[in-house]
N, C-alpha and C. Protein backbone atom coordinates (compact mmCIF):
# COMPACT_ATOMS: atom_id res chain seq x y z
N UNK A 1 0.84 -1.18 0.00
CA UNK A 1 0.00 0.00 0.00
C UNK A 1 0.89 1.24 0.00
N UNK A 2 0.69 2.59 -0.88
CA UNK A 2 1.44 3.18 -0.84
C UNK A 2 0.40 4.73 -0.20
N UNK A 3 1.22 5.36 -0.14
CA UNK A 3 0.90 6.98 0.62
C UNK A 3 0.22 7.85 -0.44
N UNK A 4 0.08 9.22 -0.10
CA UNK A 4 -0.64 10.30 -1.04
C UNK A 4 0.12 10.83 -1.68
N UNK A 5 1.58 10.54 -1.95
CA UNK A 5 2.76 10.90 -2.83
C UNK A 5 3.16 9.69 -3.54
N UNK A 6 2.80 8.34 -3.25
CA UNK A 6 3.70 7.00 -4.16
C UNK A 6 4.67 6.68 -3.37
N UNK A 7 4.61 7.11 -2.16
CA UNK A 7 5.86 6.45 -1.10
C UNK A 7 5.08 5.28 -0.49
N UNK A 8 5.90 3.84 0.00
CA UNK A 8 5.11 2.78 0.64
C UNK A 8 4.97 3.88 1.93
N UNK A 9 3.94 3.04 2.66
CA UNK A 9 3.35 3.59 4.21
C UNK A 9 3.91 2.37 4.93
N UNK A 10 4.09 2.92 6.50
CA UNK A 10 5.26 2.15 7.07
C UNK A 10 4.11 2.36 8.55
N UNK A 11 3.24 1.91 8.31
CA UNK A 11 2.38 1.88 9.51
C UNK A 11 2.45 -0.20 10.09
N UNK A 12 2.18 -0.08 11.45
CA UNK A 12 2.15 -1.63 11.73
C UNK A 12 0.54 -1.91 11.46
N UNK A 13 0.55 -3.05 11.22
CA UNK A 13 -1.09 -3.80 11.18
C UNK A 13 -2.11 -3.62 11.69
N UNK A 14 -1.67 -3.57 13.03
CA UNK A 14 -2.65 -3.36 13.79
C UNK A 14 -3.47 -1.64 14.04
N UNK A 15 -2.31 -0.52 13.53
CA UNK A 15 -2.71 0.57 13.01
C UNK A 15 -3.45 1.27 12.11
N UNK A 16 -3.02 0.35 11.25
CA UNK A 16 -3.00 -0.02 10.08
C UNK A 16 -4.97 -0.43 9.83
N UNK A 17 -5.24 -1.20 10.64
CA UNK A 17 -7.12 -1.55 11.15
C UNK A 17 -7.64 -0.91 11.52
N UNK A 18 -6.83 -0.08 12.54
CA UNK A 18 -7.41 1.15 13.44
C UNK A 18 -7.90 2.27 12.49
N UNK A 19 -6.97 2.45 11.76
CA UNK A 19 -7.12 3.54 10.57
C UNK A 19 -8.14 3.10 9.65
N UNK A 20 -7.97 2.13 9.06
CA UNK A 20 -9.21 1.58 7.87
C UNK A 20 -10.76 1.54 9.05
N UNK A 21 -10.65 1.04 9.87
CA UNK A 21 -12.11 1.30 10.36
C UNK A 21 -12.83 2.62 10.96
N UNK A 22 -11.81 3.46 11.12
CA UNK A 22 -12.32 4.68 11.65
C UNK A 22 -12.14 5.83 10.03
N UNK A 23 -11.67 5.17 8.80
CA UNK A 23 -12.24 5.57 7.28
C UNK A 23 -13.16 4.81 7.40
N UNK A 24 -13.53 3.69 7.60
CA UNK A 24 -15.08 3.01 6.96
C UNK A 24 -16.26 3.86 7.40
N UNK A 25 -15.88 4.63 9.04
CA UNK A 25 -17.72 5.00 9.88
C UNK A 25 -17.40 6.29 9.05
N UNK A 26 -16.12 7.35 8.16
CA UNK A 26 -16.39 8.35 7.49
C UNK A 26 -17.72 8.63 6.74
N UNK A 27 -18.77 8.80 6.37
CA UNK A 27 -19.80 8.71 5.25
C UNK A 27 -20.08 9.73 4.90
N UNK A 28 -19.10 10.70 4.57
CA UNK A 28 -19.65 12.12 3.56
C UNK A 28 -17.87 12.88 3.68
N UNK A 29 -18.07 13.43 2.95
CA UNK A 29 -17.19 14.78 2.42
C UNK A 29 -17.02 15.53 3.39
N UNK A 30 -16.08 16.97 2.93
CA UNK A 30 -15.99 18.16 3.99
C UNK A 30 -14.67 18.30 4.07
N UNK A 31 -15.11 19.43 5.28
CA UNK A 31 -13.68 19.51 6.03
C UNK A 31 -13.16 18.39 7.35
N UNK A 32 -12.16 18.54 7.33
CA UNK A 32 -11.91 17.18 8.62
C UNK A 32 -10.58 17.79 9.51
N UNK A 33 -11.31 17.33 10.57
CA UNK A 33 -9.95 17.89 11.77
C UNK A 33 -9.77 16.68 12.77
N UNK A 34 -8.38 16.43 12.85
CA UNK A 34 -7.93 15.27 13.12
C UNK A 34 -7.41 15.75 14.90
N UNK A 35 -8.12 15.32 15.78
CA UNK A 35 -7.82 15.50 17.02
C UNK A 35 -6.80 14.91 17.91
N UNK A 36 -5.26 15.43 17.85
CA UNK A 36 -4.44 14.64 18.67
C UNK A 36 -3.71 13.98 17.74
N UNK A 37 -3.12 14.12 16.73
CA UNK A 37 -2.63 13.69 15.45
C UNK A 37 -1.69 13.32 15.66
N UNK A 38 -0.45 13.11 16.38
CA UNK A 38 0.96 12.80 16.54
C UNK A 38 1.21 13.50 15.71
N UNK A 39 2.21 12.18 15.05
CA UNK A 39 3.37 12.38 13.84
C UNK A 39 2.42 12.56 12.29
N UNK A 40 1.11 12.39 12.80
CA UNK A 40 0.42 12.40 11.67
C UNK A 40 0.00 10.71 10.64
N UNK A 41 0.28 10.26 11.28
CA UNK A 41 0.34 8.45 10.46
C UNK A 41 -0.44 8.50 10.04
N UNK A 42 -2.04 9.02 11.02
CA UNK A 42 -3.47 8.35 10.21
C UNK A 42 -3.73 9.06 8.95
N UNK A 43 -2.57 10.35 8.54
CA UNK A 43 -2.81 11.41 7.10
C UNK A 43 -2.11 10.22 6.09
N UNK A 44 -0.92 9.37 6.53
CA UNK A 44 -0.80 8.53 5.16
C UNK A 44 -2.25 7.78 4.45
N UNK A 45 -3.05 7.80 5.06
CA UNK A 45 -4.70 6.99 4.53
C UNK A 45 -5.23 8.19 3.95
N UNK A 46 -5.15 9.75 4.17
CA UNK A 46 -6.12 10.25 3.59
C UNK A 46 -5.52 11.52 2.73
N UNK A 47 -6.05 11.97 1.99
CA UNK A 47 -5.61 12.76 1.16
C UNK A 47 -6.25 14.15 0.97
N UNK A 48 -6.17 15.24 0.20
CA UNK A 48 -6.45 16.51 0.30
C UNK A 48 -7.81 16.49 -1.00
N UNK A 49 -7.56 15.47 -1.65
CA UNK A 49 -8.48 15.20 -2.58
C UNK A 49 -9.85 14.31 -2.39
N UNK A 50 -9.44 14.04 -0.99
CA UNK A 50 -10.87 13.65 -0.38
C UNK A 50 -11.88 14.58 0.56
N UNK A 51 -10.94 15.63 0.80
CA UNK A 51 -12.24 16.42 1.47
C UNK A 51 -11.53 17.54 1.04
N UNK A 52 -12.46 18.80 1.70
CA UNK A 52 -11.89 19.80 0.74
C UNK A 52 -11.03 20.45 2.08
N UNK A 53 -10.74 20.08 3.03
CA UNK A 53 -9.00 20.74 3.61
C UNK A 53 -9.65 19.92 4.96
N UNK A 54 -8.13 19.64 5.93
CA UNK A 54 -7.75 18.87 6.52
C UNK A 54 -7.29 19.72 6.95
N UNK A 55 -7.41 19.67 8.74
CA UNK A 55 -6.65 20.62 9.99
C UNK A 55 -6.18 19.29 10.89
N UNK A 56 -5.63 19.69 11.71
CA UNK A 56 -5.20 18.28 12.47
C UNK A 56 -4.11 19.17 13.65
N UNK A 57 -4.12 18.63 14.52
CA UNK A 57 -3.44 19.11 16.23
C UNK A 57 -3.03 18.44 16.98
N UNK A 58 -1.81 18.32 17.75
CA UNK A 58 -1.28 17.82 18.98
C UNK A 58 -0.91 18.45 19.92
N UNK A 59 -0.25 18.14 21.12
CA UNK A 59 0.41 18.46 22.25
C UNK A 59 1.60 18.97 22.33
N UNK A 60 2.16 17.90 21.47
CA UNK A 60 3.64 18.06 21.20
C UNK A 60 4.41 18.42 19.94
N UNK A 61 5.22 19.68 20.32
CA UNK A 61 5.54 20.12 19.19
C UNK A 61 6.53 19.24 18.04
N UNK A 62 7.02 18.24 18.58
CA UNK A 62 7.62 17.61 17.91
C UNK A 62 7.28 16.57 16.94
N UNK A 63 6.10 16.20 17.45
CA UNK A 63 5.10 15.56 16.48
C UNK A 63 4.58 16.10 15.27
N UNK A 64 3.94 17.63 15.55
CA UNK A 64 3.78 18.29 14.63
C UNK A 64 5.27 19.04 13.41
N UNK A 65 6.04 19.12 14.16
CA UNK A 65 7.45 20.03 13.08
C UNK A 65 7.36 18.39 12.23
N UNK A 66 7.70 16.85 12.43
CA UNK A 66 7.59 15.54 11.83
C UNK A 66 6.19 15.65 10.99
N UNK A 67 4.91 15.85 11.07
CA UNK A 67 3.61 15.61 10.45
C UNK A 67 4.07 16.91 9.31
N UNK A 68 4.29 17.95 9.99
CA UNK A 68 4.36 19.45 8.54
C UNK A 68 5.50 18.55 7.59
N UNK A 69 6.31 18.09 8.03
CA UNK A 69 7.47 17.66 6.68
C UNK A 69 6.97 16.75 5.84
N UNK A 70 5.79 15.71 6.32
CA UNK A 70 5.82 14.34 5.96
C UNK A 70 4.25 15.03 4.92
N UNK A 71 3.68 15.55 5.75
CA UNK A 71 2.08 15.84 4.97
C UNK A 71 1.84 17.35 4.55
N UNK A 72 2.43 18.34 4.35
CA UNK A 72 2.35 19.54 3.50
C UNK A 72 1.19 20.33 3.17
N UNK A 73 0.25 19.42 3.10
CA UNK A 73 -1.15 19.81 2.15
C UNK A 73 -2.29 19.70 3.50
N UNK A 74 -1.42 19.28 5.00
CA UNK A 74 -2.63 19.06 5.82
C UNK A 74 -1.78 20.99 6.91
N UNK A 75 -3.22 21.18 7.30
CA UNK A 75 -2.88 22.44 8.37
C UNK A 75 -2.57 21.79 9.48
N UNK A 76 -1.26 22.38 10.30
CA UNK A 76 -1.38 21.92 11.84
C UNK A 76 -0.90 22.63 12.73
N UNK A 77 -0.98 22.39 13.77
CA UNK A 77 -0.96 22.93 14.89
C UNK A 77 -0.85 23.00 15.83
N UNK A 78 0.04 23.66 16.60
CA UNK A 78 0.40 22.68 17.95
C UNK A 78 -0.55 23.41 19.40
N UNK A 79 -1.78 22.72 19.87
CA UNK A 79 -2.30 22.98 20.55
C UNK A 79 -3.19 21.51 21.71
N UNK A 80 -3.24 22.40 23.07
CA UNK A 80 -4.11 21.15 24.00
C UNK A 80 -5.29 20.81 24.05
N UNK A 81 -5.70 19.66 23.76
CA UNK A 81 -7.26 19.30 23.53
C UNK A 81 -7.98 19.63 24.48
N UNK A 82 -7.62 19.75 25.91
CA UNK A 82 -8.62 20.15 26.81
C UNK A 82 -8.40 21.59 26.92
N UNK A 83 -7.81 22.05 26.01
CA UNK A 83 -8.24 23.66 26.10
C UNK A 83 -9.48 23.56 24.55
N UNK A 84 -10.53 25.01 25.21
CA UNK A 84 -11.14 24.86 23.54
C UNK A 84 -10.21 25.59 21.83
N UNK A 85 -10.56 24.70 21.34
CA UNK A 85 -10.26 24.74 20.11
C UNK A 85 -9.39 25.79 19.73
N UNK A 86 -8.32 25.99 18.69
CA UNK A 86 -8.29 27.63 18.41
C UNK A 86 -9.07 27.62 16.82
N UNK A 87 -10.48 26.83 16.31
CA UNK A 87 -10.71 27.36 15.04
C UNK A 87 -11.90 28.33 15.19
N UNK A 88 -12.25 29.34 14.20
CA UNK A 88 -13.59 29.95 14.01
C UNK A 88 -14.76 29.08 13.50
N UNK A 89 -14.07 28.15 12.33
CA UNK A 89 -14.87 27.89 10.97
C UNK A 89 -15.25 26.58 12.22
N UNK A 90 -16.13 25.68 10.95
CA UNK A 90 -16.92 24.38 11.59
C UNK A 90 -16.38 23.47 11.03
N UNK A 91 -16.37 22.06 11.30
CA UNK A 91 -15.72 21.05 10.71
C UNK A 91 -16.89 20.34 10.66
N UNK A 92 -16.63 19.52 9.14
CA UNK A 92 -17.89 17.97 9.48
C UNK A 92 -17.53 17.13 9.20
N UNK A 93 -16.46 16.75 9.51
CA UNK A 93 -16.03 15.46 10.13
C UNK A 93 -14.33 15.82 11.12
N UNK A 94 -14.87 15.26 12.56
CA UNK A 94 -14.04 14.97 13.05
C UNK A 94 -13.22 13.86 13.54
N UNK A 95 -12.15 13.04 13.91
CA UNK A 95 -11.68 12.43 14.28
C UNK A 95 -10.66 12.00 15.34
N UNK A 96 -10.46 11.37 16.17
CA UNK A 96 -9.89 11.38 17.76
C UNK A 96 -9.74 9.98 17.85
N UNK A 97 -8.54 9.56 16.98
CA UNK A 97 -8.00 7.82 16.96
C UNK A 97 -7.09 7.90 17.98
N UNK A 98 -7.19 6.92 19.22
CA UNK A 98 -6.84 6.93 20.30
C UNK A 98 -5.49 7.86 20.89
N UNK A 99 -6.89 8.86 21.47
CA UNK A 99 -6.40 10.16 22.25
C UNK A 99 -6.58 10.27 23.76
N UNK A 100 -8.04 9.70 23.76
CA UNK A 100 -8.49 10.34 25.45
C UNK A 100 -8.19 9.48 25.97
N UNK A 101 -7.92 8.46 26.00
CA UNK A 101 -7.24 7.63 26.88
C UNK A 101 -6.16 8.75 27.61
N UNK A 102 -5.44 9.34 26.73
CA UNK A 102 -4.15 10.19 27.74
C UNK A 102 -4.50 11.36 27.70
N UNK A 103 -5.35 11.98 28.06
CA UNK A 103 -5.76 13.15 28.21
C UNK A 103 -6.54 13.19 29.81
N UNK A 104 -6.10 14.44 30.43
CA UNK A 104 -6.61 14.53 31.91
C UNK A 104 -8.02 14.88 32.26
N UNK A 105 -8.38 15.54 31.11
CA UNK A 105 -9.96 15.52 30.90
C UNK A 105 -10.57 15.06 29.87
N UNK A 106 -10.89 13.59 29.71
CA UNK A 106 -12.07 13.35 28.25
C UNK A 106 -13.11 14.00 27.84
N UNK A 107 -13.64 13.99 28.76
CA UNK A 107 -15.11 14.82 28.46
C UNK A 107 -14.76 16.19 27.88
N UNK A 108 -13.81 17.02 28.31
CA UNK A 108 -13.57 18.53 28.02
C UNK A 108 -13.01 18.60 26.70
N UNK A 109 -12.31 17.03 25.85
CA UNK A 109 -12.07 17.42 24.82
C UNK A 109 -12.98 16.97 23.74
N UNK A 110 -13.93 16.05 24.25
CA UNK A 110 -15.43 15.44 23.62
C UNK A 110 -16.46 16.92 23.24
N UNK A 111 -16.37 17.69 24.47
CA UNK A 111 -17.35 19.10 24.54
C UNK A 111 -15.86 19.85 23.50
N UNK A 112 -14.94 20.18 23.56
CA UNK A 112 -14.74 21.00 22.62
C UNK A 112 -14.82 20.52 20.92
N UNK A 113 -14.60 19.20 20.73
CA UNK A 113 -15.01 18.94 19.50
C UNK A 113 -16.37 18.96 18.96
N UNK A 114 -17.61 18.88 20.35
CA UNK A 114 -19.05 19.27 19.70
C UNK A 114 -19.21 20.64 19.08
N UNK A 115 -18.41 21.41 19.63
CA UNK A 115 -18.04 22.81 19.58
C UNK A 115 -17.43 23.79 18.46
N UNK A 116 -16.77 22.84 17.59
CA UNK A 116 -16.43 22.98 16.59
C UNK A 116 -16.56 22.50 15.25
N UNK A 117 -18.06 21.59 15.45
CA UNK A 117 -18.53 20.40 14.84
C UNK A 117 -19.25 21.20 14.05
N UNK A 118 -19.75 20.81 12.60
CA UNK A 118 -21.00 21.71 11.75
C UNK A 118 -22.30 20.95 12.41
N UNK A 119 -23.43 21.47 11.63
CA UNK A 119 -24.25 21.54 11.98
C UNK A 119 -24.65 20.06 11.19
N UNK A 120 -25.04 18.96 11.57
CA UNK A 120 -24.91 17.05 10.85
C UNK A 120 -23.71 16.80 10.73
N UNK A 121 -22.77 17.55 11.42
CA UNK A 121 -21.15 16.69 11.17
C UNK A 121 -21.09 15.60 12.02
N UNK A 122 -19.95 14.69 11.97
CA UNK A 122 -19.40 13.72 12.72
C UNK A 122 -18.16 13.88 13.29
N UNK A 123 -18.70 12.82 14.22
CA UNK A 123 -17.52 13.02 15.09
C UNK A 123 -17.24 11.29 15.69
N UNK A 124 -16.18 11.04 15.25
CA UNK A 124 -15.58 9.53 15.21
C UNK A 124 -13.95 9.57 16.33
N UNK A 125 -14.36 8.55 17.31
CA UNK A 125 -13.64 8.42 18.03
C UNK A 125 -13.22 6.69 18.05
N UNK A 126 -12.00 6.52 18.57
CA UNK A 126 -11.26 4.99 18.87
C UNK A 126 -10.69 5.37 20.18
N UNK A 127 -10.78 4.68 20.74
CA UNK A 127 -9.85 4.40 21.82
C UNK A 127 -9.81 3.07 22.95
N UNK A 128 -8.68 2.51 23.27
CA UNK A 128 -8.90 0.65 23.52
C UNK A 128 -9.77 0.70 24.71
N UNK A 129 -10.47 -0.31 25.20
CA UNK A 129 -11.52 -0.60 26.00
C UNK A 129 -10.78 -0.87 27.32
N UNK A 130 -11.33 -0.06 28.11
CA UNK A 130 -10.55 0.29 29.21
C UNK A 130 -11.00 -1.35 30.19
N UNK A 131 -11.97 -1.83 30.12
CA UNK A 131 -12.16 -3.12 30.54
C UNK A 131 -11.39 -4.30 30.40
N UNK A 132 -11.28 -3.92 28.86
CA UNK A 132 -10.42 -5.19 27.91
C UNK A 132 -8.64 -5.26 28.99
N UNK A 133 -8.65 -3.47 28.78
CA UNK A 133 -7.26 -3.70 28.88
C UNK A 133 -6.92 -3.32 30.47
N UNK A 134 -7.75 -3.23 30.98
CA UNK A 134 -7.33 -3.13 32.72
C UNK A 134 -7.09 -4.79 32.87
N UNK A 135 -7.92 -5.55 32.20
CA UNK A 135 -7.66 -7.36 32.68
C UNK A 135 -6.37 -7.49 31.89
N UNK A 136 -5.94 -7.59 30.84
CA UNK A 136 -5.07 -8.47 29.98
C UNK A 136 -4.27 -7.37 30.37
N UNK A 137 -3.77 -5.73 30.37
CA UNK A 137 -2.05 -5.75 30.71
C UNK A 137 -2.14 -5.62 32.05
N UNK A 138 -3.53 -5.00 32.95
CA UNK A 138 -2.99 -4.79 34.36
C UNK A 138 -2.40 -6.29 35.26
N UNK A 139 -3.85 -7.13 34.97
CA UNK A 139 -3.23 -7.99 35.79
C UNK A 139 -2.30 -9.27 34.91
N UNK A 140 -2.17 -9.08 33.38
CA UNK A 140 -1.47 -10.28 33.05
C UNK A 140 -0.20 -9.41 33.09
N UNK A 141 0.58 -8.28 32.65
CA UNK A 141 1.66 -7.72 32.38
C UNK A 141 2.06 -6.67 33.67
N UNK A 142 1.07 -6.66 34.64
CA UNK A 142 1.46 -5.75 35.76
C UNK A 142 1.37 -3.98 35.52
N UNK A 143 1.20 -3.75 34.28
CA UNK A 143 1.22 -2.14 33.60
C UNK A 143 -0.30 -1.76 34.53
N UNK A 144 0.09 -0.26 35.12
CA UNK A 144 -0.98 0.25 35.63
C UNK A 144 -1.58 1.64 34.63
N UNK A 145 -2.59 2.24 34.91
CA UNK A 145 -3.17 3.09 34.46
C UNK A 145 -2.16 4.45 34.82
N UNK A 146 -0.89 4.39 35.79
CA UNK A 146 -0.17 5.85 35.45
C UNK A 146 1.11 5.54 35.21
N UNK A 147 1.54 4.23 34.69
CA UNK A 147 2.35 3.94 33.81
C UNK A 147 2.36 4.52 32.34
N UNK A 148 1.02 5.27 31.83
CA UNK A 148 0.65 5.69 30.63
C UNK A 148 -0.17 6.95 30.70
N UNK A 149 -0.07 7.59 31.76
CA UNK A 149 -1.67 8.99 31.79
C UNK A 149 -2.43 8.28 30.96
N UNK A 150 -2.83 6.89 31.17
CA UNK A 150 -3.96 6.36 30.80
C UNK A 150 -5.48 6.23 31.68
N UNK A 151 -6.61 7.50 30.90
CA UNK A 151 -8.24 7.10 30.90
C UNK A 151 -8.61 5.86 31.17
N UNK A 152 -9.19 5.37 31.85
CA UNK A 152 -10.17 3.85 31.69
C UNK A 152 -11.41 3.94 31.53
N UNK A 153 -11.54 4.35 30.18
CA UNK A 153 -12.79 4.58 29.19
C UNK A 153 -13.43 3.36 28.79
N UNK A 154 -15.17 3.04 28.99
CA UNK A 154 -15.25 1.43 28.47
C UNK A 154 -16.34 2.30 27.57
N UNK A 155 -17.32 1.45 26.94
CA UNK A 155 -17.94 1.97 26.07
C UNK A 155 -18.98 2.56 26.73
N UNK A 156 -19.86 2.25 27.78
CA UNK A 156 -20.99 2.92 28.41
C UNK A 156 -20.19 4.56 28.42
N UNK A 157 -18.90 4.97 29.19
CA UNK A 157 -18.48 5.94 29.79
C UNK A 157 -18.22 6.56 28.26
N UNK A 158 -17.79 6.13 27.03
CA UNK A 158 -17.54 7.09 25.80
C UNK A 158 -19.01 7.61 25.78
N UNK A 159 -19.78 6.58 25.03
CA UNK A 159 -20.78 6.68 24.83
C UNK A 159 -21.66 8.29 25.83
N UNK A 160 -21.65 7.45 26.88
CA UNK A 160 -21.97 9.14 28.02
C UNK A 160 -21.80 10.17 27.50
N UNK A 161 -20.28 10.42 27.60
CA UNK A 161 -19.64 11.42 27.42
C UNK A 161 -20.19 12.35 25.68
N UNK A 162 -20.15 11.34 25.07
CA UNK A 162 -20.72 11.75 23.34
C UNK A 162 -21.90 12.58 23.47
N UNK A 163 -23.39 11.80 24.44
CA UNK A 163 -24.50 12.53 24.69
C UNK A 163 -24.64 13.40 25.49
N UNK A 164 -23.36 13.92 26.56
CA UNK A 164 -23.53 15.07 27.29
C UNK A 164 -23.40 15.61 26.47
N UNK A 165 -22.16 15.69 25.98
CA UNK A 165 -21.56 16.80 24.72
C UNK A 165 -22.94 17.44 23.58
N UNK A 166 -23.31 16.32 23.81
CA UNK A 166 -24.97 17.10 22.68
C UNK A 166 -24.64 16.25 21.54
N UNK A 167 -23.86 14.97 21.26
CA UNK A 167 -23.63 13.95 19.94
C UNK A 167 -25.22 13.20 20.09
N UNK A 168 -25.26 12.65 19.31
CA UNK A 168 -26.44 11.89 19.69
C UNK A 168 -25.31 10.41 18.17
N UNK A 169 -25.58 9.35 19.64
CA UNK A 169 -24.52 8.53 19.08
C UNK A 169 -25.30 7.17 17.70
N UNK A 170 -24.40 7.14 16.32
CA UNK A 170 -25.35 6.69 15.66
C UNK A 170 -24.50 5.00 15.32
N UNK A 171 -23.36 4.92 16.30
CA UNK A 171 -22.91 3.70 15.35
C UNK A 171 -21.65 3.78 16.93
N UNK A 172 -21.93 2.47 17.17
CA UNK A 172 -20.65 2.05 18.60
C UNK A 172 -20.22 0.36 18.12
N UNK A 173 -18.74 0.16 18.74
CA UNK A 173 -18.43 -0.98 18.23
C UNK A 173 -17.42 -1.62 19.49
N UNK A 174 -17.75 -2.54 19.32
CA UNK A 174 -16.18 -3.03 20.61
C UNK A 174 -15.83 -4.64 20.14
N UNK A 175 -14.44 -4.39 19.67
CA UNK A 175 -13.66 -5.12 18.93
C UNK A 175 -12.08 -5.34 19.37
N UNK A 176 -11.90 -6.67 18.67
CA UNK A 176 -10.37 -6.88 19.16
C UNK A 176 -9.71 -6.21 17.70
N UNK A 177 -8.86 -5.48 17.41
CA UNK A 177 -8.00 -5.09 16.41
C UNK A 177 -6.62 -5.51 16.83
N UNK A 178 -6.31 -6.86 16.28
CA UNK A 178 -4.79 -7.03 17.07
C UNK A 178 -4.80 -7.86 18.28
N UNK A 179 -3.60 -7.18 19.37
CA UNK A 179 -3.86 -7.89 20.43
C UNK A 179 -5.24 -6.94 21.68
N UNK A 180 -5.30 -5.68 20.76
CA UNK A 180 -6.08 -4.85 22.48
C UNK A 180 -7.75 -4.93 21.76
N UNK A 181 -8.52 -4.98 22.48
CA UNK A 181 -9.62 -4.86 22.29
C UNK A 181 -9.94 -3.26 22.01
N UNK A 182 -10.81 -2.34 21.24
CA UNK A 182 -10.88 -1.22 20.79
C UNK A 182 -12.25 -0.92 20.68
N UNK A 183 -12.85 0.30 21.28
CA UNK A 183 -14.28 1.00 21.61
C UNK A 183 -13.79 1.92 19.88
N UNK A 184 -15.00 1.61 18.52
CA UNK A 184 -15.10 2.79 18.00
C UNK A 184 -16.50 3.69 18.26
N UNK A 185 -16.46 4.83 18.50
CA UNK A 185 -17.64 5.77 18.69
C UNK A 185 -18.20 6.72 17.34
N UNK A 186 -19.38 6.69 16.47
CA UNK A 186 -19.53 7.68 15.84
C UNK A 186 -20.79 8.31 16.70
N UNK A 187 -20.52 9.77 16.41
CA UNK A 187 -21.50 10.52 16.69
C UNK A 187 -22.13 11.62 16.00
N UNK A 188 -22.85 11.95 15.93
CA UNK A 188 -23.56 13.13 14.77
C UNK A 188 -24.08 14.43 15.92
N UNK A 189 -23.76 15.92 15.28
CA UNK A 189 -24.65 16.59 15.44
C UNK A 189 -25.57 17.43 15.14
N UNK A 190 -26.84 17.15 15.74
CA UNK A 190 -27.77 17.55 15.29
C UNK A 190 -28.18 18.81 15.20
């Protein structure tokens, strides 16, 4: 599989799923803002010719100076999800492939993406099932929840969080991708 230039993509497999299923719940056009983007990996899947412009944001600036070299054609920006947003315009389609897990407030960055959402946009979230994975690494591998500023998000608690925010949720999934089990969330607003 190659990238949006003809370069192979150097993503692992199991990313690699994460990404193709959180393109499958996509179902329309637009603008798209990618919440918590790293290095940018999930932009090798999408292109500038699929919606009409792409914004995307992290924490760390170093992620972003790596995403501006690698993806050119996407806007970014180095800003904190639990602060609100810095855009004016609206997005309709958003995305947040496993973010809140490490974030100190979920909910605050769930409410700022309703916030910046159009009016029937989406808003598509991943992040691993905090159930799945409190059993298989806490007690099989000993890893705790501040070994990682890791959330223990299961699907009832996304889900919540989607309909405070004002999502009204149209599509939930809980799946193994790999070895971790994975909550996807779409939500629409109305």
């Amino acid at each position: 599989m190659k990238n949006w230039n003809g370069k192979p993509m150097l993503i692992k497999p199991s990313k690699l799923r994460k990404f193709k299923k959180v393109i499958s719940l996509i179902n329309r056009g637009g603008s798209l803002l990618d919440v918590g983007c790293g290095n940018g990996l999930f932009h090798e899947l999408i292109s500038k010719k699929t919606y009409d412009s792409i914004d995307a944001f992290d924490y760390t600036p170093e992620y972003i100076t790596e995403a501006i070299l690698k993806y050119p054609f996407i806007n970014y920006t180095v800003h904190d999800a639990c602060l609100p947003f810095p855009y004016k315009k609206k997005f309709d389609i958003i995305t947040c492939v496993e973010v809140l897990e490490h974030v100190p407030a979920p909910y605050l960055v769930v409410k700022n993406m309703y916030d910046v959402c159009s009016k029937y946009g989406i808003c598509i979230i991943s992040t691993p099932n905090a159930l799945w994975y409190e059993i298989k690494y806490h007690n099989d591998l000993g890893y705790t929840a501040g070994d990682y500023n890791f959330q223990y998000l299961s699907p009832v608690v996304l889900i919540s969080m989607m309909n405070k925010a004002g999502f009204v949720v149209d599509y939930s999934s809980n799946r193994h991708l790999g070895k971790i089990r994975h909550i996807f969330v779409r939500g629409v607003k109305i």
